[in-house]
PDB file of N, CA and C in Angstrom:
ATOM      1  N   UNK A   1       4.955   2.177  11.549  1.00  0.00           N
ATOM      2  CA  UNK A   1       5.985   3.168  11.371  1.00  0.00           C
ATOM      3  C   UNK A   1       5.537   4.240  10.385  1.00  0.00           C
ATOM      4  N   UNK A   2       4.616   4.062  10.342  1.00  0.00           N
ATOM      5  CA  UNK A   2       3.773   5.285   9.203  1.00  0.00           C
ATOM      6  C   UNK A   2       3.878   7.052   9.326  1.00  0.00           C
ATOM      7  N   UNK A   3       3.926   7.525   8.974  1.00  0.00           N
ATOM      8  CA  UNK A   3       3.967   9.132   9.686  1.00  0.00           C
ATOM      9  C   UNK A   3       4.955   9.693  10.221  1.00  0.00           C
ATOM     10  N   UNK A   4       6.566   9.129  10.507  1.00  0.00           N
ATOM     11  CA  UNK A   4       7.287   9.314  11.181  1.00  0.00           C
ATOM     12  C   UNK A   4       8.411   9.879  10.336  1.00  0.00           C
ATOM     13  N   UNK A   5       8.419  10.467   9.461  1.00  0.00           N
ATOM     14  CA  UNK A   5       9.592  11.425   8.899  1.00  0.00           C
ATOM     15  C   UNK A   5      10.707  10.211   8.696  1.00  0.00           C
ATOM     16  N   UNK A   6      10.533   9.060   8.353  1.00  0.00           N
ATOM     17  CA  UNK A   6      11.625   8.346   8.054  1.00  0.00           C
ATOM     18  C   UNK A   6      12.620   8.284   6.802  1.00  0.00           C
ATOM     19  N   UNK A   7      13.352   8.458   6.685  1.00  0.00           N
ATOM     20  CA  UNK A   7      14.401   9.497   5.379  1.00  0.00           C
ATOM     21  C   UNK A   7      14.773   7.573   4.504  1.00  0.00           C
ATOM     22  N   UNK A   8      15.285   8.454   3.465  1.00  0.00           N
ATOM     23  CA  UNK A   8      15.978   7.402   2.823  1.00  0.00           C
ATOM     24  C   UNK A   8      17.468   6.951   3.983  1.00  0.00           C
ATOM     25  N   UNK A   9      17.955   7.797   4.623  1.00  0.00           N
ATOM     26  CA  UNK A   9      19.290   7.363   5.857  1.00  0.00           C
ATOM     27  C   UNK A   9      18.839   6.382   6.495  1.00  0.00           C
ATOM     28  N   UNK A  10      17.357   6.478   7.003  1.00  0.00           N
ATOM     29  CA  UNK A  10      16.900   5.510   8.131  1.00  0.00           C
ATOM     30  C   UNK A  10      16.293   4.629   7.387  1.00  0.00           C
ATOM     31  N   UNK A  11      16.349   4.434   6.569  1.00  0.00           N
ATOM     32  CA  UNK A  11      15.542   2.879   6.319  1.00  0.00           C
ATOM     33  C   UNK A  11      16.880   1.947   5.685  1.00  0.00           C
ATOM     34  N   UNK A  12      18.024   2.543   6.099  1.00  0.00           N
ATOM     35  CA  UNK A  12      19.402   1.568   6.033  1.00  0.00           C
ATOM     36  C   UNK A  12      19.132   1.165   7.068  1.00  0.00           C
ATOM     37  N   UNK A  13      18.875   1.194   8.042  1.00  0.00           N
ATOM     38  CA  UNK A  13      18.556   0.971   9.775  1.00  0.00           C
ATOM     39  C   UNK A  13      17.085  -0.116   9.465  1.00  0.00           C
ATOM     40  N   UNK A  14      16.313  -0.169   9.063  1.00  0.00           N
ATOM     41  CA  UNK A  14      15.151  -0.772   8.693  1.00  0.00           C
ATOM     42  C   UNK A  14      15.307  -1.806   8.167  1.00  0.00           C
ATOM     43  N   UNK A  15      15.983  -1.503   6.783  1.00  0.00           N
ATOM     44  CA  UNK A  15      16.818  -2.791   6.264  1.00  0.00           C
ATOM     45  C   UNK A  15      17.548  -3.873   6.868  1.00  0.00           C
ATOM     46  N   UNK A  16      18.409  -3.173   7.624  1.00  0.00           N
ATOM     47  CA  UNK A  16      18.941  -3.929   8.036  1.00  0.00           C
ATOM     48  C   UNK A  16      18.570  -4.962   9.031  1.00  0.00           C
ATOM     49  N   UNK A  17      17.437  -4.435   9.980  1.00  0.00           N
ATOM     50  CA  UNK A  17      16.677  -5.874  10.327  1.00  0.00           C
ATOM     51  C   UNK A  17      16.009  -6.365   9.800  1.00  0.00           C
ATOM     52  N   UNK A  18      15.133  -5.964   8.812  1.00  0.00           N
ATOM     53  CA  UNK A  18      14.192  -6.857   8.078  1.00  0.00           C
ATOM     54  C   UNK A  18      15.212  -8.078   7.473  1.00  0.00           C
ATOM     55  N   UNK A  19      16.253  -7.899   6.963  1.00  0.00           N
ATOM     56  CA  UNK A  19      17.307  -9.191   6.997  1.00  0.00           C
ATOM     57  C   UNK A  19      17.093  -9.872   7.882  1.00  0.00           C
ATOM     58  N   UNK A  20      17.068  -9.466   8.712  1.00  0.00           N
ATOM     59  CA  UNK A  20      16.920  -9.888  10.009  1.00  0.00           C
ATOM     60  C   UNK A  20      15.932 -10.979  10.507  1.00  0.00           C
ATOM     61  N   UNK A  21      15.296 -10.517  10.481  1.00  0.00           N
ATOM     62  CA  UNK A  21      13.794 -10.491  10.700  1.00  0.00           C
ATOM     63  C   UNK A  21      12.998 -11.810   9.923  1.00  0.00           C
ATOM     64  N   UNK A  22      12.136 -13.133  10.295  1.00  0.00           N
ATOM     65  CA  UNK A  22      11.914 -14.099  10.002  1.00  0.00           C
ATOM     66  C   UNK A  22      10.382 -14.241  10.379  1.00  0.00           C
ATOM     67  N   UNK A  23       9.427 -13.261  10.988  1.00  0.00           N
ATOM     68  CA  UNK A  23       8.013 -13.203  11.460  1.00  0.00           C
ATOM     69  C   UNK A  23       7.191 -12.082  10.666  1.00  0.00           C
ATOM     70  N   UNK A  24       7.868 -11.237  10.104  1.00  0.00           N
ATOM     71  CA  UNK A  24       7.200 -10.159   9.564  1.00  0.00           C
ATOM     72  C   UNK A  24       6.664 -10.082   8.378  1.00  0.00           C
ATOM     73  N   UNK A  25       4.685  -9.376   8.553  1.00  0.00           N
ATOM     74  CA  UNK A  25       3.645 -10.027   8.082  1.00  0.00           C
ATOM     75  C   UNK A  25       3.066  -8.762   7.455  1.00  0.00           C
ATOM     76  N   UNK A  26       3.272  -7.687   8.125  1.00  0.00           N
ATOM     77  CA  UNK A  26       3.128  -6.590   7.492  1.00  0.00           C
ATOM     78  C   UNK A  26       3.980  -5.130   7.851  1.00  0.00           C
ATOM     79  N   UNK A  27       4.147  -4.410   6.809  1.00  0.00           N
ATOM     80  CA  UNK A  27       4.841  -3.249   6.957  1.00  0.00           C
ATOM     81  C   UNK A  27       4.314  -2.189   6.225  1.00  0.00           C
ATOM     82  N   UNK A  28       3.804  -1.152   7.241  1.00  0.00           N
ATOM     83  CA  UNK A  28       3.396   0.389   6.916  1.00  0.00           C
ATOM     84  C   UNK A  28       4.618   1.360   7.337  1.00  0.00           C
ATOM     85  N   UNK A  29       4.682   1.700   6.351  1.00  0.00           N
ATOM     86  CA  UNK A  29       5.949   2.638   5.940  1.00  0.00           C
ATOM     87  C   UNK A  29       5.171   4.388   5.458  1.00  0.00           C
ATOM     88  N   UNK A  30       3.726   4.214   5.464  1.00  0.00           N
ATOM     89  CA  UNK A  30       3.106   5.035   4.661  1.00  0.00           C
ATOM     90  C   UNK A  30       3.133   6.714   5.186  1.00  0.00           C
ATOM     91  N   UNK A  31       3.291   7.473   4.402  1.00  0.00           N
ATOM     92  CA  UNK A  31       3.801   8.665   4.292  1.00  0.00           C
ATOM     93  C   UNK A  31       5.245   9.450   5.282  1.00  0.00           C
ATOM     94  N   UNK A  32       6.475   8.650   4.810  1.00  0.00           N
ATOM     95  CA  UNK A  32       7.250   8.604   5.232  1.00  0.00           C
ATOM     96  C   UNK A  32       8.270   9.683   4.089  1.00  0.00           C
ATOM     97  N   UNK A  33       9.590   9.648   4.259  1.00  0.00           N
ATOM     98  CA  UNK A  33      10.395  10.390   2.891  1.00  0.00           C
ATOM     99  C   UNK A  33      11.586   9.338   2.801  1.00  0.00           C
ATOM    100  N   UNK A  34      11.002   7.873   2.171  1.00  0.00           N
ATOM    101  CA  UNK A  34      11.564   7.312   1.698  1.00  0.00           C
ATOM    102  C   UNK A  34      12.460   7.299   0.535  1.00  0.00           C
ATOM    103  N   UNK A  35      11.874   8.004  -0.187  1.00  0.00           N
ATOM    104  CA  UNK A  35      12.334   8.835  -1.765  1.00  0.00           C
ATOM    105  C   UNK A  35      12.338   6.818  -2.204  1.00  0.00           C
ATOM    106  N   UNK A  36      12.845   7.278  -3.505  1.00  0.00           N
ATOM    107  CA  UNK A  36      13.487   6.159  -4.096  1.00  0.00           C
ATOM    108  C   UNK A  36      14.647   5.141  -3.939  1.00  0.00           C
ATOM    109  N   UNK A  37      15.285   5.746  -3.052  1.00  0.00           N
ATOM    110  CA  UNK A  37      16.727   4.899  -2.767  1.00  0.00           C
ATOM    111  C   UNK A  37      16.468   4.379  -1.109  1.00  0.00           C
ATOM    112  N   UNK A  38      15.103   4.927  -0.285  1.00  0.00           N
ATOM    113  CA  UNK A  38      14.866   4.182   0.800  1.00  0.00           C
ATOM    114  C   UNK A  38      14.030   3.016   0.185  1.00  0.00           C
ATOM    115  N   UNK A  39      13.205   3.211  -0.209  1.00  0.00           N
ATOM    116  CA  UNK A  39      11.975   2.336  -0.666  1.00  0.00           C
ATOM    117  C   UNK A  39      12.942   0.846  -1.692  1.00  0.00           C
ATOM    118  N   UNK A  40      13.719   1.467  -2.175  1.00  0.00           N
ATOM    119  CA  UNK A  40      14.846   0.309  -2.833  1.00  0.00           C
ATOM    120  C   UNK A  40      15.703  -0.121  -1.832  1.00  0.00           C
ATOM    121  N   UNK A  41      16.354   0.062  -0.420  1.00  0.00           N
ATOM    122  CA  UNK A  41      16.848  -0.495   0.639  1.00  0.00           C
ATOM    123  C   UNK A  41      15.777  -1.465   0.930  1.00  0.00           C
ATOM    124  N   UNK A  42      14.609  -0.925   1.128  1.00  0.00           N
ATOM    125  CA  UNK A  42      13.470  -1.951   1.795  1.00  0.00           C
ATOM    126  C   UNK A  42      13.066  -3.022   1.309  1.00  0.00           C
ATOM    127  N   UNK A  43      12.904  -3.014  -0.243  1.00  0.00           N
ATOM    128  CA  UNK A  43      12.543  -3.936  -1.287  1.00  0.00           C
ATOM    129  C   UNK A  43      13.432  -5.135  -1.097  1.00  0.00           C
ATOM    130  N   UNK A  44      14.595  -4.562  -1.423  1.00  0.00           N
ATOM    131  CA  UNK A  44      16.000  -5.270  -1.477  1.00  0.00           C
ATOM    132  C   UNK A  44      16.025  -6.060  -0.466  1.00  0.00           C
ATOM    133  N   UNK A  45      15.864  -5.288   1.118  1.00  0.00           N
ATOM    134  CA  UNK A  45      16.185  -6.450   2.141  1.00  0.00           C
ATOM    135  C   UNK A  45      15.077  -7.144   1.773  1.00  0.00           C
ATOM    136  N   UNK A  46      13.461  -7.252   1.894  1.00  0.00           N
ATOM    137  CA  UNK A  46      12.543  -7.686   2.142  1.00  0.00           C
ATOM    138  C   UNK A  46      13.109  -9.629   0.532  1.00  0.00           C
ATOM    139  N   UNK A  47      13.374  -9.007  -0.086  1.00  0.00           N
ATOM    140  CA  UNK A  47      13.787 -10.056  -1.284  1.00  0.00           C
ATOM    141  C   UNK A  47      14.789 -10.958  -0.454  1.00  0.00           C
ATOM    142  N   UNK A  48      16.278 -10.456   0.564  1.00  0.00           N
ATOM    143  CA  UNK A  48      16.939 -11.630   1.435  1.00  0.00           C
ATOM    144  C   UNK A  48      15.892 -11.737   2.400  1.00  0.00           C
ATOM    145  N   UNK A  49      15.007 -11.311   2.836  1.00  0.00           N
ATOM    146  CA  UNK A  49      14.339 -11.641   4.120  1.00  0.00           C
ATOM    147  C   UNK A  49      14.295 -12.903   4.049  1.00  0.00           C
ATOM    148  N   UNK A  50      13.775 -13.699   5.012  1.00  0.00           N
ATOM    149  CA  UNK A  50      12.780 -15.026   5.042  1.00  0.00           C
ATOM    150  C   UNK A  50      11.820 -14.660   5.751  1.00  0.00           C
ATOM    151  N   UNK A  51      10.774 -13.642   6.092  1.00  0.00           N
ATOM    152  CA  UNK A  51       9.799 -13.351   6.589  1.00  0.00           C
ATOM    153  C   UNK A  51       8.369 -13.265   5.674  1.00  0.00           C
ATOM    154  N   UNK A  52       7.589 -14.036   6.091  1.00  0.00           N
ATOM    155  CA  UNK A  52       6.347 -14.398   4.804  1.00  0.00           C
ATOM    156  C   UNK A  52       5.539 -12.774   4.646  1.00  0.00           C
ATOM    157  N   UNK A  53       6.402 -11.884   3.963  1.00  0.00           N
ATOM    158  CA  UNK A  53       4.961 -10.526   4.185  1.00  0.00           C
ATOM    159  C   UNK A  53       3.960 -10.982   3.391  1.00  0.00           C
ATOM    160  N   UNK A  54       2.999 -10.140   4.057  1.00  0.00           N
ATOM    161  CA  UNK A  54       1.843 -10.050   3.109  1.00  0.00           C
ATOM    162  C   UNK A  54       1.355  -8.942   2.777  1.00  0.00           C
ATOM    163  N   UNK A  55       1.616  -7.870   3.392  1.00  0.00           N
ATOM    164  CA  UNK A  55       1.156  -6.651   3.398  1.00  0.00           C
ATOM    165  C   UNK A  55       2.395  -5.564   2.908  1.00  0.00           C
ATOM    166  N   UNK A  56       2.213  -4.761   2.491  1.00  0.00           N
ATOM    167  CA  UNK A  56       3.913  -3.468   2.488  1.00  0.00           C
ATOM    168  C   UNK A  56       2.622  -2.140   1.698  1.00  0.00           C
ATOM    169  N   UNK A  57       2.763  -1.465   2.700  1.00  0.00           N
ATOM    170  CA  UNK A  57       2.224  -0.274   2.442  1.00  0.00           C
ATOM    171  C   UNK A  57       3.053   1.130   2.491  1.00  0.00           C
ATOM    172  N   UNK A  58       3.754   1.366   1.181  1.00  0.00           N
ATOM    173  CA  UNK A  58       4.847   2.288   0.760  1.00  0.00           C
ATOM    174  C   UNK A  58       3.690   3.826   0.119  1.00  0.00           C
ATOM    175  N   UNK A  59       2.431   3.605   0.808  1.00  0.00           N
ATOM    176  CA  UNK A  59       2.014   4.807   0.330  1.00  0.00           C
ATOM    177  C   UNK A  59       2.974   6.257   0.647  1.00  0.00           C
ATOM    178  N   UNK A  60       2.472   7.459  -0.554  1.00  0.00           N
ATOM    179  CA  UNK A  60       3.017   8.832  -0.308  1.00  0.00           C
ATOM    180  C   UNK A  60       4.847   8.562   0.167  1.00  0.00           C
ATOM    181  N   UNK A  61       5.635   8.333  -0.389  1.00  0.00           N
ATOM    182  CA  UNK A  61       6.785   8.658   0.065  1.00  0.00           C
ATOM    183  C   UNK A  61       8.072   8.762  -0.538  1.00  0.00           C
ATOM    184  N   UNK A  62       7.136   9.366  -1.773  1.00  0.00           N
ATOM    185  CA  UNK A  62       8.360  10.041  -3.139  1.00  0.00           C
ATOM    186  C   UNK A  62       8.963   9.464  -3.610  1.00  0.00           C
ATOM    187  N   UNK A  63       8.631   8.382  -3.842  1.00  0.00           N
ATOM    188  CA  UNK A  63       9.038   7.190  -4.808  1.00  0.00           C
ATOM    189  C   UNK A  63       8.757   7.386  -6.126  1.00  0.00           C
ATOM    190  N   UNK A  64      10.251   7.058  -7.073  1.00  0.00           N
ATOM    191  CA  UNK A  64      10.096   7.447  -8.300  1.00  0.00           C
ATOM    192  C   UNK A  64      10.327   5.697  -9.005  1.00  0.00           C
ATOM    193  N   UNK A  65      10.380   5.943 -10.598  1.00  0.00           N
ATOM    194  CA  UNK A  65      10.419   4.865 -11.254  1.00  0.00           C
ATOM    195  C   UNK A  65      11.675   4.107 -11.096  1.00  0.00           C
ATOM    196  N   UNK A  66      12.622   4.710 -10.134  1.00  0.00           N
ATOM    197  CA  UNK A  66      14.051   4.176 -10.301  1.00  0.00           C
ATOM    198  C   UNK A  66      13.952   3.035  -9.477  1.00  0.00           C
ATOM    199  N   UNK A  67      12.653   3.002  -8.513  1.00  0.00           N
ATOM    200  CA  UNK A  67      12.041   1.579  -7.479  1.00  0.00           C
ATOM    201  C   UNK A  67      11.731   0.406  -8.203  1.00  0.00           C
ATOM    202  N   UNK A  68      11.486   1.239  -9.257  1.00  0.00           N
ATOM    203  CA  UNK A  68      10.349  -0.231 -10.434  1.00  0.00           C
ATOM    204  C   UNK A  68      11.535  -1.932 -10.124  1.00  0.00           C
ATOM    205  N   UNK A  69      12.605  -1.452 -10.659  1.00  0.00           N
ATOM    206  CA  UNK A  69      13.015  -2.802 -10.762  1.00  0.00           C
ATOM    207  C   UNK A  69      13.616  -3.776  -9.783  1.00  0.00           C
ATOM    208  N   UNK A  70      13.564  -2.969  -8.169  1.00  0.00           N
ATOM    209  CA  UNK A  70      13.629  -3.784  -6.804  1.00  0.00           C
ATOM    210  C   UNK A  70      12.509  -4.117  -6.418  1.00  0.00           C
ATOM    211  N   UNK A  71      10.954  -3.177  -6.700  1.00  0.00           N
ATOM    212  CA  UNK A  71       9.710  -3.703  -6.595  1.00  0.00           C
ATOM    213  C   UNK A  71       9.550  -5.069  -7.408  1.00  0.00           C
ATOM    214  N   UNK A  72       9.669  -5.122  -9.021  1.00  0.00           N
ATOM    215  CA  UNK A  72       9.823  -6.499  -9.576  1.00  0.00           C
ATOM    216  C   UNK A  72      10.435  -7.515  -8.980  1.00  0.00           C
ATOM    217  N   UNK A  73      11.312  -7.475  -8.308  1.00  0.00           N
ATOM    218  CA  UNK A  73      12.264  -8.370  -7.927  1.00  0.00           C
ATOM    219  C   UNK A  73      11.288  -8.890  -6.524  1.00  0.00           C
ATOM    220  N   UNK A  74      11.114  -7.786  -5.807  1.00  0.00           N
ATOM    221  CA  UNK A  74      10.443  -8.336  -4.835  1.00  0.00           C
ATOM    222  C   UNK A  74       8.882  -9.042  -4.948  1.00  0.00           C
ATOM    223  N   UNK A  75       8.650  -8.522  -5.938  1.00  0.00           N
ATOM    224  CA  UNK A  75       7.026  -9.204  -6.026  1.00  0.00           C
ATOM    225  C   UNK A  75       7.235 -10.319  -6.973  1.00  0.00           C
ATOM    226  N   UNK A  76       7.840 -10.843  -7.286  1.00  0.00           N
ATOM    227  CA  UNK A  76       8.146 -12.205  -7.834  1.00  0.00           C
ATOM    228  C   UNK A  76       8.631 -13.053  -6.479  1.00  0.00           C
ATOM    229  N   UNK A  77       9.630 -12.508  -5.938  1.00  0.00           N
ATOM    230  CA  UNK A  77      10.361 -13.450  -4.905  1.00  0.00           C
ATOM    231  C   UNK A  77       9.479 -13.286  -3.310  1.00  0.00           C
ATOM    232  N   UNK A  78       8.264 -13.364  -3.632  1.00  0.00           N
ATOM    233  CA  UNK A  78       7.488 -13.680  -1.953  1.00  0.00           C
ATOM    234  C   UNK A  78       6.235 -13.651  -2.518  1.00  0.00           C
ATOM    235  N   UNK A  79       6.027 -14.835  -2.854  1.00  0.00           N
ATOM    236  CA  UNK A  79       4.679 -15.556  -3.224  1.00  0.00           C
ATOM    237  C   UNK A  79       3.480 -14.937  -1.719  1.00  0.00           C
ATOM    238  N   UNK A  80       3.745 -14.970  -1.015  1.00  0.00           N
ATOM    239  CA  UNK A  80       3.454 -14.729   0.439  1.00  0.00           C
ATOM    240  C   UNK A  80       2.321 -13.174  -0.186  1.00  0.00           C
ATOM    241  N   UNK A  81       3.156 -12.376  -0.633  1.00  0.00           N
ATOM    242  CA  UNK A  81       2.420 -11.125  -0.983  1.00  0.00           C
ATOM    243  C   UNK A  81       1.391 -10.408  -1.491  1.00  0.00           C
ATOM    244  N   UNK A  82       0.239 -10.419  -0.443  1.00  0.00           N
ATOM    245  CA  UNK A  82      -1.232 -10.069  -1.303  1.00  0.00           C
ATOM    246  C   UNK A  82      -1.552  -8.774  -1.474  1.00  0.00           C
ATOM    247  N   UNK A  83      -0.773  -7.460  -0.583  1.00  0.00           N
ATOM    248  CA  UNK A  83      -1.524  -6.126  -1.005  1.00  0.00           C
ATOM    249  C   UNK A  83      -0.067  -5.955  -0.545  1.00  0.00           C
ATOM    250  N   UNK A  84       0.031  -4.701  -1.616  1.00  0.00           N
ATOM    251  CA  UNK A  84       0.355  -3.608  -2.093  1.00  0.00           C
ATOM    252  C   UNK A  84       0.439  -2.263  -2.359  1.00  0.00           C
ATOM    253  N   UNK A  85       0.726  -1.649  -1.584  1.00  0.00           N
ATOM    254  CA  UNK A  85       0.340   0.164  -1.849  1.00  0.00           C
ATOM    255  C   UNK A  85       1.437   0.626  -2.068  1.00  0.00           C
ATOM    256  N   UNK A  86       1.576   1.263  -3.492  1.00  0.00           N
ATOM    257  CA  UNK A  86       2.275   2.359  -4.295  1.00  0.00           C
ATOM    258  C   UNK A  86       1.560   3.724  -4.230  1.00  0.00           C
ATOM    259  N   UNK A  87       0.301   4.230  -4.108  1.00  0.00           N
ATOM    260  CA  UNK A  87      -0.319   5.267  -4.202  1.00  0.00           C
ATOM    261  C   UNK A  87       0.135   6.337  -3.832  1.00  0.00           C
ATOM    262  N   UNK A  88      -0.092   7.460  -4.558  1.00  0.00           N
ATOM    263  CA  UNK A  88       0.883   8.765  -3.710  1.00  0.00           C
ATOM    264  C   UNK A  88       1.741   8.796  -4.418  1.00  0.00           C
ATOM    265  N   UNK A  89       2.617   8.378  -5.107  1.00  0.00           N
ATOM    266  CA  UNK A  89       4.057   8.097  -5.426  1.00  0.00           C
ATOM    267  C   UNK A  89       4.017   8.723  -7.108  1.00  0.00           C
ATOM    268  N   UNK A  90       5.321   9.139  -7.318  1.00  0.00           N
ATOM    269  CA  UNK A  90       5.835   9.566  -8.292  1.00  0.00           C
ATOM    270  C   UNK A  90       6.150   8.642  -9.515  1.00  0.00           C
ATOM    271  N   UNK A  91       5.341   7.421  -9.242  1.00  0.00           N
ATOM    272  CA  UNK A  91       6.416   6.435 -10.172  1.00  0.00           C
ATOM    273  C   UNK A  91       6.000   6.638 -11.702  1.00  0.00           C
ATOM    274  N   UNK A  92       6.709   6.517 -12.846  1.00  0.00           N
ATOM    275  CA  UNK A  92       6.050   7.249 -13.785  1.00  0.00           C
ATOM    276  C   UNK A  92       5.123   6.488 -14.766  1.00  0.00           C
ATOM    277  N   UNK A  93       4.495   6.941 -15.429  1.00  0.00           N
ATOM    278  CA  UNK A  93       3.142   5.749 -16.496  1.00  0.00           C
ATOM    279  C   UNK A  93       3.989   4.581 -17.055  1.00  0.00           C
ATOM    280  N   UNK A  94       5.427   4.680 -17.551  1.00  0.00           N
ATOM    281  CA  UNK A  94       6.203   3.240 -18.168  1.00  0.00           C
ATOM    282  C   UNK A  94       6.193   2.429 -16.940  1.00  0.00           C
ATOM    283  N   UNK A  95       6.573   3.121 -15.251  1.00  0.00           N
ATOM    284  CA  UNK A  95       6.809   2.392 -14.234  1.00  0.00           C
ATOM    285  C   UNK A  95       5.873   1.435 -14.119  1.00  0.00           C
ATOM    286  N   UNK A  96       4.835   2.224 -13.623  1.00  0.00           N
ATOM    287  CA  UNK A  96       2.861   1.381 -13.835  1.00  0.00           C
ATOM    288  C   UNK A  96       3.029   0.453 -14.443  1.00  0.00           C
ATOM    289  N   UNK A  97       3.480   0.786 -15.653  1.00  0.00           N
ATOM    290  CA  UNK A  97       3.069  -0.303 -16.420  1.00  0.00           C
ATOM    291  C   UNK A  97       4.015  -1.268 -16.438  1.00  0.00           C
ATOM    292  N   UNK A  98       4.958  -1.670 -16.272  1.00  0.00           N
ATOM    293  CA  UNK A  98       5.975  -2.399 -16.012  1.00  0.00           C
ATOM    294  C   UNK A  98       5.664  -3.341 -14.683  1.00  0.00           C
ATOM    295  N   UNK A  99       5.078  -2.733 -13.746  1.00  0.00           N
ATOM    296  CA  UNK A  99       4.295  -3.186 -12.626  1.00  0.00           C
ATOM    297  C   UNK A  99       3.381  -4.087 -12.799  1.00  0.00           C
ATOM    298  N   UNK A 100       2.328  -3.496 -13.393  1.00  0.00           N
ATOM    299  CA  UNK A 100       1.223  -3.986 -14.121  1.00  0.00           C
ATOM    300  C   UNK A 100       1.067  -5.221 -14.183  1.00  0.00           C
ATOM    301  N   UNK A 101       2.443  -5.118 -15.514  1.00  0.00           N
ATOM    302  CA  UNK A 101       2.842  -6.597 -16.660  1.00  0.00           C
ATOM    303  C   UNK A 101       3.284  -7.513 -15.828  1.00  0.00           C
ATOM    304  N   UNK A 102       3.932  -7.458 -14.340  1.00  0.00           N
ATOM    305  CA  UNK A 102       4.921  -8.587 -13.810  1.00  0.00           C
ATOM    306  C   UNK A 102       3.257  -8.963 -12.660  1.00  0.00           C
ATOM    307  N   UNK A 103       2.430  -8.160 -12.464  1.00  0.00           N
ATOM    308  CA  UNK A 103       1.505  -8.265 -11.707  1.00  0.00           C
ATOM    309  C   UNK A 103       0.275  -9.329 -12.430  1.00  0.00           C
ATOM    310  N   UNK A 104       0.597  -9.097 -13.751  1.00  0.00           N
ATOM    311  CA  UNK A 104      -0.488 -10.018 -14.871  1.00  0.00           C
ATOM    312  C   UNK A 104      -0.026 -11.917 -14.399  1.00  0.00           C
ATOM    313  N   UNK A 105       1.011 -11.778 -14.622  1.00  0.00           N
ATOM    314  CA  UNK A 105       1.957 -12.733 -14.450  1.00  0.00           C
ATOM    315  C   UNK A 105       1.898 -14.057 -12.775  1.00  0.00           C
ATOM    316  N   UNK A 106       1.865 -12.893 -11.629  1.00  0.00           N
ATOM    317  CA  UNK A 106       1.585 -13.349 -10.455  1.00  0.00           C
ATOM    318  C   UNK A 106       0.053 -12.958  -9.594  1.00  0.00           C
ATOM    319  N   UNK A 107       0.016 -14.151  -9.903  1.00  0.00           N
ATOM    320  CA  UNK A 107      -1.354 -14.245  -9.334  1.00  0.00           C
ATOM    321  C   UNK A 107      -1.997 -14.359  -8.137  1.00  0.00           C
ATOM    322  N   UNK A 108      -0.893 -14.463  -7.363  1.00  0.00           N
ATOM    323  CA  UNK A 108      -1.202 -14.066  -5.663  1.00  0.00           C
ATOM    324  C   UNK A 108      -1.795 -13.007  -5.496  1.00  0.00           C
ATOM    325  N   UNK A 109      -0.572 -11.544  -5.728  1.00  0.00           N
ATOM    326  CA  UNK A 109      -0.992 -10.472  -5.085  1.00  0.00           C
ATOM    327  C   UNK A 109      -2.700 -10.356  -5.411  1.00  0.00           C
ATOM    328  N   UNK A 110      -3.308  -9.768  -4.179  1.00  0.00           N
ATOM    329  CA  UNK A 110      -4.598  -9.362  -4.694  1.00  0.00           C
ATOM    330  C   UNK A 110      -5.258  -8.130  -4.507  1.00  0.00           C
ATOM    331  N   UNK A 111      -4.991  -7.228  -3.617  1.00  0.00           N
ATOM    332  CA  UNK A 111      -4.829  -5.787  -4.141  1.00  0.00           C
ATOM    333  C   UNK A 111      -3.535  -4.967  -4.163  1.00  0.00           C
ATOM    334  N   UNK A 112      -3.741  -3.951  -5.295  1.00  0.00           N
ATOM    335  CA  UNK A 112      -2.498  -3.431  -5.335  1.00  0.00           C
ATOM    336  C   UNK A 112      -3.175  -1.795  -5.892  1.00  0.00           C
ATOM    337  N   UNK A 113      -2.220  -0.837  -4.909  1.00  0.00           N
ATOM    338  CA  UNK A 113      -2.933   0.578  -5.124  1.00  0.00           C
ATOM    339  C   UNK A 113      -2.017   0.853  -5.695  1.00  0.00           C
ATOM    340  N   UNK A 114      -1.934   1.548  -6.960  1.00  0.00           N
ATOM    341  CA  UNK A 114      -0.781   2.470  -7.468  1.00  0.00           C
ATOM    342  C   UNK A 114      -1.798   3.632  -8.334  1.00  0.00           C
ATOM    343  N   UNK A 115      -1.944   4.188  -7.633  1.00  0.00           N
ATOM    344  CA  UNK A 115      -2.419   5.732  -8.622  1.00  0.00           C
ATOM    345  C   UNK A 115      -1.077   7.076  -8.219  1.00  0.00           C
ATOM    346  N   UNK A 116      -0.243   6.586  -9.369  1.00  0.00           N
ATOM    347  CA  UNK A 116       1.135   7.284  -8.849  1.00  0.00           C
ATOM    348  C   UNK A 116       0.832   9.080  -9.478  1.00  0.00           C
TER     349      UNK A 116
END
């Protein structure tokens, strides 16, 4: 779903199946206009999901630091989760680092792009 002008409106629609949704292994979302309040719909469902991701690639899609604390939530709650892409994104140097610190912590993920 990468490239497709998907707004923060439509990823209420996204969300709402990834609830859904009990097989899903990876998700490219990358250069979309998620802003911050899509990319926090997605997080959010992906945390009720029961689908093992491993992948979520949220590159480029105007994501600010107001994501930081549904990203935490989600990268604690799906052990499952080895890469990561933040890159592109607005999130700000406290965000990073807040990231960072919960990333020190879990030792699954194993790459993670954030050059915000």
């Amino acid at each position: 779903m990468s490239e497709n002008d998907i707004s923060s409106d439509s990823a209420t629609v996204i969300a709402a199946y990834i609830k859904q949704c009990c097989a899903l292994k990876v998700l490219n979302l990358e250069g979309n206009e998620l802003k911050s309040e899509g990319a926090t719909q997605i997080c959010n469902a992906l945390v009720e999901s029961k689908c093992p991701i491993e992948t979520i690639n949220l590159y480029n899609n105007e994501i600010t630091a107001l994501t930081v604390p549904a990203l935490i939530k989600l990268i604690r709650s799906k052990p499952s989760l080895k890469k990561l892409n933040l890159d592109a994104n607005m999130i700000s140097a406290k965000g990073v680092n807040v990231i960072k610190d919960t990333l020190k912590v879990v030792i699954d993920i194993r790459i993670v792009w954030m050059y915000c």
